[in-house]
C-alpha atoms as a PDB file:
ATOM      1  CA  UNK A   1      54.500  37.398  61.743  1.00  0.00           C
ATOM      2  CA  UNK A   2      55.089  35.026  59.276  1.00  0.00           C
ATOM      3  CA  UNK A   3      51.337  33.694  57.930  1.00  0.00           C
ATOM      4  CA  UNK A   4      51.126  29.933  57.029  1.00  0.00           C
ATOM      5  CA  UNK A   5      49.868  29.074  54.037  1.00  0.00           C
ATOM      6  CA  UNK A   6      47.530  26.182  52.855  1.00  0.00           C
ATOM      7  CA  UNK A   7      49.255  23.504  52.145  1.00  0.00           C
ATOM      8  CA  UNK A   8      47.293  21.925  48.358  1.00  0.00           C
ATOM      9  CA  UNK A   9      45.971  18.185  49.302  1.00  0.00           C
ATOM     10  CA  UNK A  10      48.271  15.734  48.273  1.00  0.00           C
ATOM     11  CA  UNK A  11      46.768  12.783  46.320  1.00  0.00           C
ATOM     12  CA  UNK A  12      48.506   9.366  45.674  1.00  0.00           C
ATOM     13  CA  UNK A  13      49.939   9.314  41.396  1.00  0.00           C
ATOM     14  CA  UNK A  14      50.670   5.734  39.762  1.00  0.00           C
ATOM     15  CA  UNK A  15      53.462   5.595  37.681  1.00  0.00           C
ATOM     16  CA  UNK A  16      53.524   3.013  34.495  1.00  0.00           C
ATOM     17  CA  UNK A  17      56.251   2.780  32.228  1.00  0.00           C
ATOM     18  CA  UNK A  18      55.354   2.781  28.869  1.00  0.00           C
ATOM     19  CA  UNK A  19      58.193   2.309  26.750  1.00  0.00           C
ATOM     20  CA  UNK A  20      62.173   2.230  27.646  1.00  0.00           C
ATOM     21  CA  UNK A  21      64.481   2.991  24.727  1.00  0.00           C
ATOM     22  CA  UNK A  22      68.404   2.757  24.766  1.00  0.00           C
ATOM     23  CA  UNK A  23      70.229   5.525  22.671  1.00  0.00           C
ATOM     24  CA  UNK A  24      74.155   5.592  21.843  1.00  0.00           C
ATOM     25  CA  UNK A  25      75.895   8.506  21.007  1.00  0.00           C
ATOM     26  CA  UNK A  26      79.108   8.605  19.124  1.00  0.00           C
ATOM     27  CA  UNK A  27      81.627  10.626  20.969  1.00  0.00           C
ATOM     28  CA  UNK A  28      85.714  11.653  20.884  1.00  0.00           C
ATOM     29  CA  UNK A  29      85.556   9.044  23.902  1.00  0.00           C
ATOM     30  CA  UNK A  30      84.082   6.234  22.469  1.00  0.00           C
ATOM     31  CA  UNK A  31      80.016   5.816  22.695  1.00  0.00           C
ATOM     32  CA  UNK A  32      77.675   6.999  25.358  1.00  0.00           C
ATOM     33  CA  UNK A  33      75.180   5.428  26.617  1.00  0.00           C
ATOM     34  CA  UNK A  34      71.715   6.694  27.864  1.00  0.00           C
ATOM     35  CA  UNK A  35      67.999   5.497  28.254  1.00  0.00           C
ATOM     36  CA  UNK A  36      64.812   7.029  26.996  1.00  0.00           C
ATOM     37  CA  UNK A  37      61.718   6.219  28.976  1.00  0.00           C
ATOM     38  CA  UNK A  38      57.854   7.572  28.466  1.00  0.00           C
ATOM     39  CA  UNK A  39      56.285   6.998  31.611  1.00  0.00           C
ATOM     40  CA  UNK A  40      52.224   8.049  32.043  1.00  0.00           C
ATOM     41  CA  UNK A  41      51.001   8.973  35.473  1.00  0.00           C
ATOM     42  CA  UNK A  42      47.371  10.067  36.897  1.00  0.00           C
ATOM     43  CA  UNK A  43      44.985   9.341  40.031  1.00  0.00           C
ATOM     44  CA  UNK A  44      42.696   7.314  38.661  1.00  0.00           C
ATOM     45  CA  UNK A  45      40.457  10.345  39.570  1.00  0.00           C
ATOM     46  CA  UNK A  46      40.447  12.051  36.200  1.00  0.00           C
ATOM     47  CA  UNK A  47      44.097  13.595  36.310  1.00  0.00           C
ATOM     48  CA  UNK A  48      46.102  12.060  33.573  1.00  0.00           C
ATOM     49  CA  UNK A  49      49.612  13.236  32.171  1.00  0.00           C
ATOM     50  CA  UNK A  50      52.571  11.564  29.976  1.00  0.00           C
ATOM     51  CA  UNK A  51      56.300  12.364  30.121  1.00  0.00           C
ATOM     52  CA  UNK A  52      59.295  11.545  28.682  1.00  0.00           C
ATOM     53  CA  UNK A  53      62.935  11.809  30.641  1.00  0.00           C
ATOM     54  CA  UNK A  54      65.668  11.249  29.862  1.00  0.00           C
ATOM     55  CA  UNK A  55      69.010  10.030  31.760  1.00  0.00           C
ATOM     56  CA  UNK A  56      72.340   7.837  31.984  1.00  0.00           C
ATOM     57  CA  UNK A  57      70.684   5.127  33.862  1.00  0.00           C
ATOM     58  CA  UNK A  58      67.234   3.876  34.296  1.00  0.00           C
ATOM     59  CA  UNK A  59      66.044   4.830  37.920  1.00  0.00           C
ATOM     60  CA  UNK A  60      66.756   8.841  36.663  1.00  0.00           C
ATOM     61  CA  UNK A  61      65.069   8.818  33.664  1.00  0.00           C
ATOM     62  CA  UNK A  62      62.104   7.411  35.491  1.00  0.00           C
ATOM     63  CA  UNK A  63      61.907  10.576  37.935  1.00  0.00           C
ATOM     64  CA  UNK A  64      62.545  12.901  34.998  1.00  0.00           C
ATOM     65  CA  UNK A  65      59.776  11.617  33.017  1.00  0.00           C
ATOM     66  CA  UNK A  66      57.182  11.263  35.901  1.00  0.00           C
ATOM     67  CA  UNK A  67      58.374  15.037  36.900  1.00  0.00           C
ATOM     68  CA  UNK A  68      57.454  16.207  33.735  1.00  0.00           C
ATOM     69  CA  UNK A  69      53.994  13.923  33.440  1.00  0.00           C
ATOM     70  CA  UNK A  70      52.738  15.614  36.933  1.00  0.00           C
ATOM     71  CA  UNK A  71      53.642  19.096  35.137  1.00  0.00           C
ATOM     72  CA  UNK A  72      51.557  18.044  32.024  1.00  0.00           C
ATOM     73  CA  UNK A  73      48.332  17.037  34.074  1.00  0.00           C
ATOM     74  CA  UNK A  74      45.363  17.216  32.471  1.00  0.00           C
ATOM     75  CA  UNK A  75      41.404  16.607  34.054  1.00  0.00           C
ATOM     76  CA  UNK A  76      39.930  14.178  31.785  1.00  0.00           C
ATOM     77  CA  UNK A  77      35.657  14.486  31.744  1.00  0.00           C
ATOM     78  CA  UNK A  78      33.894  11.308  32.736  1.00  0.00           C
ATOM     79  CA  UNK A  79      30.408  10.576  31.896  1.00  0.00           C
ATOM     80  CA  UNK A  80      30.072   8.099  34.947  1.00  0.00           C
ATOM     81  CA  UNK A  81      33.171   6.048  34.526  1.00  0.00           C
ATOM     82  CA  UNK A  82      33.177   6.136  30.423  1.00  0.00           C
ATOM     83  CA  UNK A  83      33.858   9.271  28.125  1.00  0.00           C
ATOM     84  CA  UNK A  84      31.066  11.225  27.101  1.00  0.00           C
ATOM     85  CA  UNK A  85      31.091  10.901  23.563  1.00  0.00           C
ATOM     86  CA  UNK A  86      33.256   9.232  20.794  1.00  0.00           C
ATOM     87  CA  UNK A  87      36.590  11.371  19.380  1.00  0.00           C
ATOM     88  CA  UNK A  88      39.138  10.268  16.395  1.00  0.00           C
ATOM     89  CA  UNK A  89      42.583  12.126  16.707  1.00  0.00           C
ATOM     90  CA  UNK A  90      45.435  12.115  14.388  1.00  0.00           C
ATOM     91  CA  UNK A  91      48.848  12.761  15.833  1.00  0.00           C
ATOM     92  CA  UNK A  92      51.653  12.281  13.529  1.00  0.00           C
ATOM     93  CA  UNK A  93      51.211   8.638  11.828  1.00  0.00           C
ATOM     94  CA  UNK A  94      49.483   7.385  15.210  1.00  0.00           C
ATOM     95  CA  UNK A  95      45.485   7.641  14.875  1.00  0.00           C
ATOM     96  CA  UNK A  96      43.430   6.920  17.874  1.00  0.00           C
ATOM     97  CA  UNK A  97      39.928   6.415  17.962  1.00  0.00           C
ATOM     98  CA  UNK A  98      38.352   6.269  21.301  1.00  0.00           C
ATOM     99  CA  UNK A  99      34.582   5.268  21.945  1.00  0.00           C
ATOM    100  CA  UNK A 100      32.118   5.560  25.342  1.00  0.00           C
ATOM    101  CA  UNK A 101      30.891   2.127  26.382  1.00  0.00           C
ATOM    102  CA  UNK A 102      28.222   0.578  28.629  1.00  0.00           C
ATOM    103  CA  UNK A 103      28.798  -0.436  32.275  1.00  0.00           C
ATOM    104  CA  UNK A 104      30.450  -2.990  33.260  1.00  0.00           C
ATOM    105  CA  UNK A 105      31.753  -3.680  29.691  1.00  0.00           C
ATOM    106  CA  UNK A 106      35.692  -2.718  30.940  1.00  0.00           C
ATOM    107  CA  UNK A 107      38.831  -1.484  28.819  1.00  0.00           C
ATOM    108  CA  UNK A 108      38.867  -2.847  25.740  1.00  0.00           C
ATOM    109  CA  UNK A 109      41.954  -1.203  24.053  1.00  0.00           C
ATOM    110  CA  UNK A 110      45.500  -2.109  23.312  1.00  0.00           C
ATOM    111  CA  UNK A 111      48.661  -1.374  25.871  1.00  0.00           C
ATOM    112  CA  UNK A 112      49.698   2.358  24.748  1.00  0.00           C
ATOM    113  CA  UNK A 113      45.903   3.524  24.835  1.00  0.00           C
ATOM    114  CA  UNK A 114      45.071   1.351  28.228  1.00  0.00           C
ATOM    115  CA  UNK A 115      47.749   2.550  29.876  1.00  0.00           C
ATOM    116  CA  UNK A 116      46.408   6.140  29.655  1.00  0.00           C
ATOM    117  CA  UNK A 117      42.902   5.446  29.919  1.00  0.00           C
ATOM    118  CA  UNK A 118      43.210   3.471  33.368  1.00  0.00           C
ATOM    119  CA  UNK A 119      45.367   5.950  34.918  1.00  0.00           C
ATOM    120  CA  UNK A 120      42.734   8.542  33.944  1.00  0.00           C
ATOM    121  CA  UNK A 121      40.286   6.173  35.418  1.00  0.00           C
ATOM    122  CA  UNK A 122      37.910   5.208  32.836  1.00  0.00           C
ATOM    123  CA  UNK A 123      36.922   1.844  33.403  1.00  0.00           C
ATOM    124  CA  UNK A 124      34.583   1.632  30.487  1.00  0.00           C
ATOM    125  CA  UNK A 125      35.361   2.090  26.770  1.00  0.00           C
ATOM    126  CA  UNK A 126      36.621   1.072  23.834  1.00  0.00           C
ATOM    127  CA  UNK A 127      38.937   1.765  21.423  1.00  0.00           C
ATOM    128  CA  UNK A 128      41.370   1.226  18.147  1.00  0.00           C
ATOM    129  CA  UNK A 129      44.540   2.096  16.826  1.00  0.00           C
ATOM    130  CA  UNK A 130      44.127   2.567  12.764  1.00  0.00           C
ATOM    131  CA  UNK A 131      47.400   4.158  12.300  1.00  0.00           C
ATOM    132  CA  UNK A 132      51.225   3.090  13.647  1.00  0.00           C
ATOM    133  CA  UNK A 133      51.499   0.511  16.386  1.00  0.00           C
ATOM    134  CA  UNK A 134      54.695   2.534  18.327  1.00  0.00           C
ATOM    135  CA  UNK A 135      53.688   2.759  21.393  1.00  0.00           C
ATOM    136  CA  UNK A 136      54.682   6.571  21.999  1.00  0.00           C
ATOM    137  CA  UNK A 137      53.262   7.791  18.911  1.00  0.00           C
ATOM    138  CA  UNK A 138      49.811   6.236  20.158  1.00  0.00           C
ATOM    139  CA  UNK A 139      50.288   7.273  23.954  1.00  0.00           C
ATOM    140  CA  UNK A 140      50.159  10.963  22.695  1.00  0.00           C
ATOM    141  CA  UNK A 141      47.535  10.282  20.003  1.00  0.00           C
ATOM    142  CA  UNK A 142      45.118   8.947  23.206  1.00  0.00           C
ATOM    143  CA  UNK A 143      46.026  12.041  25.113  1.00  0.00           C
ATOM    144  CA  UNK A 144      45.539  14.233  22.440  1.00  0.00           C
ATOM    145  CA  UNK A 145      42.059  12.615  22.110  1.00  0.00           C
ATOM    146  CA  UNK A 146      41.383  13.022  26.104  1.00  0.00           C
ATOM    147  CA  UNK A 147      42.350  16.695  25.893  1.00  0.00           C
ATOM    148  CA  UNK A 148      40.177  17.482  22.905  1.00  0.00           C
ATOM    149  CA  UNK A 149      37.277  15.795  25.221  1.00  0.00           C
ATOM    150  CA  UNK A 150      38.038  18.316  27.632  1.00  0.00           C
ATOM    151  CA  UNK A 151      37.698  21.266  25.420  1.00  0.00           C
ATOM    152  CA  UNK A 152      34.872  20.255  23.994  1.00  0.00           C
ATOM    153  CA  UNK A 153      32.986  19.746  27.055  1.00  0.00           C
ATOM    154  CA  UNK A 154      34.034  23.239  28.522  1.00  0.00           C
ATOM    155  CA  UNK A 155      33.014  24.746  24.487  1.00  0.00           C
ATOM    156  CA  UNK A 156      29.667  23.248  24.832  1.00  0.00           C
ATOM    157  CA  UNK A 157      28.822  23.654  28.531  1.00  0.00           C
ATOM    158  CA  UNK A 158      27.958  19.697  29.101  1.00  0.00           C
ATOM    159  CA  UNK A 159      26.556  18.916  32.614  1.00  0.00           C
ATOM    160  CA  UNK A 160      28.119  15.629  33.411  1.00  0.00           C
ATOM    161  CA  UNK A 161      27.442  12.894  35.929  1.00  0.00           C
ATOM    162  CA  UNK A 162      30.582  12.080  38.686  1.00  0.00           C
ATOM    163  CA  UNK A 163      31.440   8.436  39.232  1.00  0.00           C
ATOM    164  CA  UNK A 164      30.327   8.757  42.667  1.00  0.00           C
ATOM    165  CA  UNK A 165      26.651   9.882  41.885  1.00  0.00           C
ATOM    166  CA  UNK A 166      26.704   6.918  39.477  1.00  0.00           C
ATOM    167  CA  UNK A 167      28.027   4.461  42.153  1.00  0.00           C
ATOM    168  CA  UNK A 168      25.345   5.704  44.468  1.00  0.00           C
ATOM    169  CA  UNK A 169      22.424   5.102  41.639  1.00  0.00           C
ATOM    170  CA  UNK A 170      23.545   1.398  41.353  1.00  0.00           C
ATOM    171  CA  UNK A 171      23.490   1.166  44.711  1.00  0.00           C
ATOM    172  CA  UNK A 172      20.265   1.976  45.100  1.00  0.00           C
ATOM    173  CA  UNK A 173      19.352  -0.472  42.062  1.00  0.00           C
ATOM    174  CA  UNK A 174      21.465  -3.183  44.150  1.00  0.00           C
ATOM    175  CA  UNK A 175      19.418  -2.219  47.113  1.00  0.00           C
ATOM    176  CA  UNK A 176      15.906  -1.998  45.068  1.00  0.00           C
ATOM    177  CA  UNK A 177      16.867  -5.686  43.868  1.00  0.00           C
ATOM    178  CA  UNK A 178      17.771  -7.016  46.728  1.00  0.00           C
ATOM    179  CA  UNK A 179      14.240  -6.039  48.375  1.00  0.00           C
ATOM    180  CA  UNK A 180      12.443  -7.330  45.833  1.00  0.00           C
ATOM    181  CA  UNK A 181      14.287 -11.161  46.362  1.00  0.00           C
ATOM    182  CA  UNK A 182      13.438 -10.728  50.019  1.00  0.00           C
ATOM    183  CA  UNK A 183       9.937 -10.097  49.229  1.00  0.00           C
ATOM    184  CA  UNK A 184      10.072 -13.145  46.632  1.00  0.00           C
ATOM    185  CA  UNK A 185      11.548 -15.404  49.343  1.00  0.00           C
ATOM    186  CA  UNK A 186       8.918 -14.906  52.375  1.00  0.00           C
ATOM    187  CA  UNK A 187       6.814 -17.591  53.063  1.00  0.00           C
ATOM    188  CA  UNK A 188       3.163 -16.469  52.463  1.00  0.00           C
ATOM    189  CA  UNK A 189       0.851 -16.065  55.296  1.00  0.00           C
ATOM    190  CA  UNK A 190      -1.210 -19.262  56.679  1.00  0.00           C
ATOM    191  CA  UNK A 191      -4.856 -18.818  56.708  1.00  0.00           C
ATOM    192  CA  UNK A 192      -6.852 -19.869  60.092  1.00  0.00           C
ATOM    193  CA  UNK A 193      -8.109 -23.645  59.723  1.00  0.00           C
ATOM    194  CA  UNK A 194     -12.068 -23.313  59.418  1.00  0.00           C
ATOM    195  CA  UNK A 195     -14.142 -25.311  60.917  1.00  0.00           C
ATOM    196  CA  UNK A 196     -15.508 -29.400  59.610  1.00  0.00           C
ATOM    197  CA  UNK A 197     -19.181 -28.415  57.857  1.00  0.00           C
ATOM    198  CA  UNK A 198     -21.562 -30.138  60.220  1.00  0.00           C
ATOM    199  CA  UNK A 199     -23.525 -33.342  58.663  1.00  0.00           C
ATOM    200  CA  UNK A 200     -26.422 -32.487  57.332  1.00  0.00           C
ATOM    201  CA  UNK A 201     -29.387 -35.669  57.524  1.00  0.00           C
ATOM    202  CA  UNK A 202     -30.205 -37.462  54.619  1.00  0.00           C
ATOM    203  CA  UNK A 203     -33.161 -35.921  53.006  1.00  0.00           C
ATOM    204  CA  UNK A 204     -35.808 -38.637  51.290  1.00  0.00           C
ATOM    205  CA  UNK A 205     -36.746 -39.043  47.665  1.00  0.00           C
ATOM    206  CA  UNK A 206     -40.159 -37.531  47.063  1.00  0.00           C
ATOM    207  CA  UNK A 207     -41.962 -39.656  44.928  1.00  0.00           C
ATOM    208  CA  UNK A 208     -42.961 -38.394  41.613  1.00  0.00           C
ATOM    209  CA  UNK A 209     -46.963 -37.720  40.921  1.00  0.00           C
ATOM    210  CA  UNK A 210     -48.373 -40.369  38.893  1.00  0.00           C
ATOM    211  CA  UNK A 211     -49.480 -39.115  35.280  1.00  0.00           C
ATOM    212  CA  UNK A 212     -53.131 -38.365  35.078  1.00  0.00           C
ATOM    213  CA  UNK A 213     -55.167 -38.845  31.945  1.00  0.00           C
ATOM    214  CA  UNK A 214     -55.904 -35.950  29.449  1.00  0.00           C
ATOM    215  CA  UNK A 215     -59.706 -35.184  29.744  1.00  0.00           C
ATOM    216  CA  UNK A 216     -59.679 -33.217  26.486  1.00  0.00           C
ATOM    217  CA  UNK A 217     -58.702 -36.112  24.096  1.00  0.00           C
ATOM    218  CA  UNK A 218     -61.303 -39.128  25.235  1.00  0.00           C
ATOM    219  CA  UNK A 219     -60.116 -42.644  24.174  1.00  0.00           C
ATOM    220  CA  UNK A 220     -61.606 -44.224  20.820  1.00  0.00           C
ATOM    221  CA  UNK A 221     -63.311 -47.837  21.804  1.00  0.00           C
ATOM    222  CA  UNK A 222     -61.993 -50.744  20.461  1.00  0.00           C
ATOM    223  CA  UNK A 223     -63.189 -52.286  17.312  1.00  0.00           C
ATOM    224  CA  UNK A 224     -63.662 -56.092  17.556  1.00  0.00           C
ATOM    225  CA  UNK A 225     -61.759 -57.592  14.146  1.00  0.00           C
ATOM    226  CA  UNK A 226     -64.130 -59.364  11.686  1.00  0.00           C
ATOM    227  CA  UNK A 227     -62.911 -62.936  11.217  1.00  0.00           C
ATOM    228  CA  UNK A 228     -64.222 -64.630   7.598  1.00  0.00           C
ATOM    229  CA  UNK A 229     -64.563 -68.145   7.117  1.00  0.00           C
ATOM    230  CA  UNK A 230     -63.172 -69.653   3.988  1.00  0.00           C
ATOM    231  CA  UNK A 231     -65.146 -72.315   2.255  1.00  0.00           C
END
């Protein structure tokens, strides 16, 4: 009996060429011709890798060097859909320096370092080149950098949050929100009408007691005035 084995899941790989070079070689013949191509591939998952191939024409040294990338895979650790902490890597005269960023704030890096970040599947961070601007040089300085991450995470034991658990927190923020607006929007509840006060009849002025005289303080009599006669 022959037992079947599992068969691994197969996930879907993008392929992005990075750089295509042309090299001659002097031969008895006369010069050969060949390409030289560095092609990065990942699943935009975590799973990064970079390859170069080699070949006579272009459409071979593509496979070679995406062969070679999906042997070279590495599992890049996301904090969410940034990097958990900042890195600087020196590779040769390429120097990479690779920073974590807020959501929502996207790629902000040049073409060699983009390209491997966004086949990784880091939609936040940013970056700078401070040493050559070749394009292969810093394509293995930013993978250097990613698999540094990765070994530092596993030294220190770092407990990490998945880009799904973070999509499902801003969901329910999106949700929580969008609640809250509802609530905002509903018309407030009318009160019952209450009834007209009924007229009350005009009540009459009450006249005010007349002032009566002080007993205590009796009034002096008046004095008649003397008149004199002048002669």
């Amino acid at each position: 009996m022959i037992e079947k084995q599992a068969l691994a899941p197969v996930t879907d790989f993008e392929e992005k060429v990075v750089q295509v070079s042309r090299v001659s070689k002097k031969t008895k013949g006369g010069n050969q011709f060949s390409f030289s191509i560095l092609v990065v591939t990942g699943d935009k998952k975590g799973q990064v890798g970079v390859g170069l191939g080699k070949g006579k024409d272009v459409v071979s040294a593509i496979r070679k060097a995406a062969k070679k990338a999906k042997k070279n895979l590495i599992t890049v650790p996301m904090n969410g859909a940034t990097i958990p902490f900042s890195v600087l890597v020196k590779k040769g005269a390429a120097q990479v320096l690779l920073k974590p960023a807020p959501q929502g704030s996207g790629v902000i890096a040049g073409g060699a370092v983009r390209a491997v970040v966004e086949a990784a599947g880091i939609r936040d961070l940013s970056s700078k080149i401070l040493g050559t601007s070749n394009q292969a040089s810093n394509v293995y300085a930013t993978f250097a950098a990613l698999k540094k991450i990765n070994q530092m995470v596993a030294l220190k034991g770092l407990k990490l949050k998945s880009i799904s658990e973070m999509e499902a927190e801003e969901e329910k923020r999106v949700q929580a929100l969008q609640e809250k607006e509802r609530e905002g929007k509903r018309p407030a509840p009318q009160k019952a009408p209450q009834k007209p006060a009924s007229p009350k009849a005009p009540q009459k002025p009450t006249p005010k007691p007349a002032a009566k005289p002080n007993p205590a303080k009796p009034t002096p009599p008046k004095t008649p005035k003397k008149t004199t006669k002048k002669t």
